[in-house]
Protein backbone atom coordinates (compact mmCIF):
# COMPACT_ATOMS: atom_id res chain seq x y z
CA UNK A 1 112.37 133.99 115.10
CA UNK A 2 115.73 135.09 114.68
CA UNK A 3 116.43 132.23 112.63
CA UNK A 4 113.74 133.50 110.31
CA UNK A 5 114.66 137.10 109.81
CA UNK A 6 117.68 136.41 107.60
CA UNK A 7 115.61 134.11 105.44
CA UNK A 8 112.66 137.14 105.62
CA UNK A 9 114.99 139.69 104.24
CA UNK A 10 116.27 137.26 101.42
CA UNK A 11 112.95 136.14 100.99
CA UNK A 12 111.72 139.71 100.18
CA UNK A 13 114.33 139.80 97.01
CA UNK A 14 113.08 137.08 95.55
CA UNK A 15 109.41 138.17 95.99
CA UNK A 16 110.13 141.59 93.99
CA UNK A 17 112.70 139.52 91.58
CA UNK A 18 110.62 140.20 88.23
CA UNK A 19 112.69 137.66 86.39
CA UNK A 20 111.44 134.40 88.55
CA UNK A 21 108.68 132.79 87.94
CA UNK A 22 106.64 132.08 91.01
CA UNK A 23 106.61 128.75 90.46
CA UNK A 24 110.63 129.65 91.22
CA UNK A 25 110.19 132.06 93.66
CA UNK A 26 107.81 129.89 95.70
CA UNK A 27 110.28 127.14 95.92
CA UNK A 28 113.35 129.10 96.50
CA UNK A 29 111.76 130.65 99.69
CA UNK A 30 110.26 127.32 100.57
CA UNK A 31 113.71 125.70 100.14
CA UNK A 32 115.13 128.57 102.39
CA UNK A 33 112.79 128.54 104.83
CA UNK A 34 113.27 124.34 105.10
CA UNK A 35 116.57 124.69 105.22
CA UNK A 36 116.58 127.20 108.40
CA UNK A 37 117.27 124.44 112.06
CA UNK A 38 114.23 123.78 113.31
CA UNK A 39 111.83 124.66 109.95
CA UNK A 40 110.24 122.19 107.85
CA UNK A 41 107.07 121.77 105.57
CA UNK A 42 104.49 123.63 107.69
CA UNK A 43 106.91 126.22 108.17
CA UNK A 44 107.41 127.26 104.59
CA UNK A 45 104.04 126.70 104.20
CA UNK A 46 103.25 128.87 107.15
CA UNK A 47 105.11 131.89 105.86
CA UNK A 48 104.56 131.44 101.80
CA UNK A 49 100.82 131.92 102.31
CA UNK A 50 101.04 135.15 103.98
CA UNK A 51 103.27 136.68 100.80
CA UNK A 52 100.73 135.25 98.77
CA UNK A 53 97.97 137.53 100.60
CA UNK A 54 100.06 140.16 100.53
CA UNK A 55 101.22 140.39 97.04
CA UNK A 56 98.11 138.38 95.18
CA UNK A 57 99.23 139.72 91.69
CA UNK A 58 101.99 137.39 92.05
CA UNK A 59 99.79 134.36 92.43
CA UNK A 60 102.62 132.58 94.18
CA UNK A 61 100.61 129.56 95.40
CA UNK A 62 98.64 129.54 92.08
CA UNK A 63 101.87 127.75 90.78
CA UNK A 64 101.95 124.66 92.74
CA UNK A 65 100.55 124.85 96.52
CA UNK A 66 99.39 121.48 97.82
CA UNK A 67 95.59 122.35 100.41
CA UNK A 68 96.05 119.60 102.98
CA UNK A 69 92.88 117.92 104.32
CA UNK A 70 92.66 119.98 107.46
CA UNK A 71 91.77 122.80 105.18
CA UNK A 72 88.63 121.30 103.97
CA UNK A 73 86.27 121.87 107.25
CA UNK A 74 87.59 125.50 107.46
CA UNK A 75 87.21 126.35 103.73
CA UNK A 76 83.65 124.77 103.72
CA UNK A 77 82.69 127.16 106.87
CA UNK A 78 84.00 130.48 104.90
CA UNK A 79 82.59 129.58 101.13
CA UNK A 80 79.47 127.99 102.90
CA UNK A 81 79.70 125.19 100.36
CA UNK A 82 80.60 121.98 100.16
CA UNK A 83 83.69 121.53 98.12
CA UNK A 84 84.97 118.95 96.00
CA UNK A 85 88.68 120.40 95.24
CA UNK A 86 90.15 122.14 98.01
CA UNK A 87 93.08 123.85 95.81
CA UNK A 88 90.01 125.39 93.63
CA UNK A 89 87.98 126.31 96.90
CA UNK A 90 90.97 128.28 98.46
CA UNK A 91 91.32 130.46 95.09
CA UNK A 92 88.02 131.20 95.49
CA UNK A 93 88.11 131.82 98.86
CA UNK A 94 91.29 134.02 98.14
CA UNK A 95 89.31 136.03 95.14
CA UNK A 96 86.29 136.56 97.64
CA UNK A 97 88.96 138.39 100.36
CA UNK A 98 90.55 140.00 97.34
CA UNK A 99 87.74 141.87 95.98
CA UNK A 100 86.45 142.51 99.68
CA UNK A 101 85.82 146.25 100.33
CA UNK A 102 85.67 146.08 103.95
């Protein structure tokens, strides 16, 4: 964790950077974050996703966010559908959370 918080606070200027893409913004934190002992793939992936749920006008993963297999049962359970493209299912799934009142 307090590996992390240095990359968090950097992180957070790069979120609110209006000049980045977030194509840009996702990788720079990504790199960060994979670049930090001890933090890899699942790491950046780990921490990218919540900034995406917090700030979805920023569509960060929207850019270029791979949905591993291990996605697919969960997804499935939450749309109730089957689903033949995972990236696809979790914007919906993200929309349906979105637009939730409760």
């Amino acid at each position: 964790t307090a590996r992390l918080l240095p990359v968090a606070e950097k992180a957070f200027a790069i979120v609110k950077d209006k000049n980045k893409t977030p194509y840009a913004k996702l990788h720079e934190i990504a790199q960060m974050v994979q670049n930090t002992e001890g933090c890899g793939d699942t790491w950046a992936k780990m921490l990218t996703v919540p900034i995406d749920l917090a700030y979805p006008q920023l569509k960060l993963l929207d850019s270029d966010c791979e949905v591993g297999i291990g996605a697919a049962p969960p997804l499935q359970i939450l749309l109730g559908s089957k689903i033949p493209d995972r990236r696809q299912a979790l914007r919906n799934l993200l929309k349906k959370v979105n637009q939730s009142k409760s």
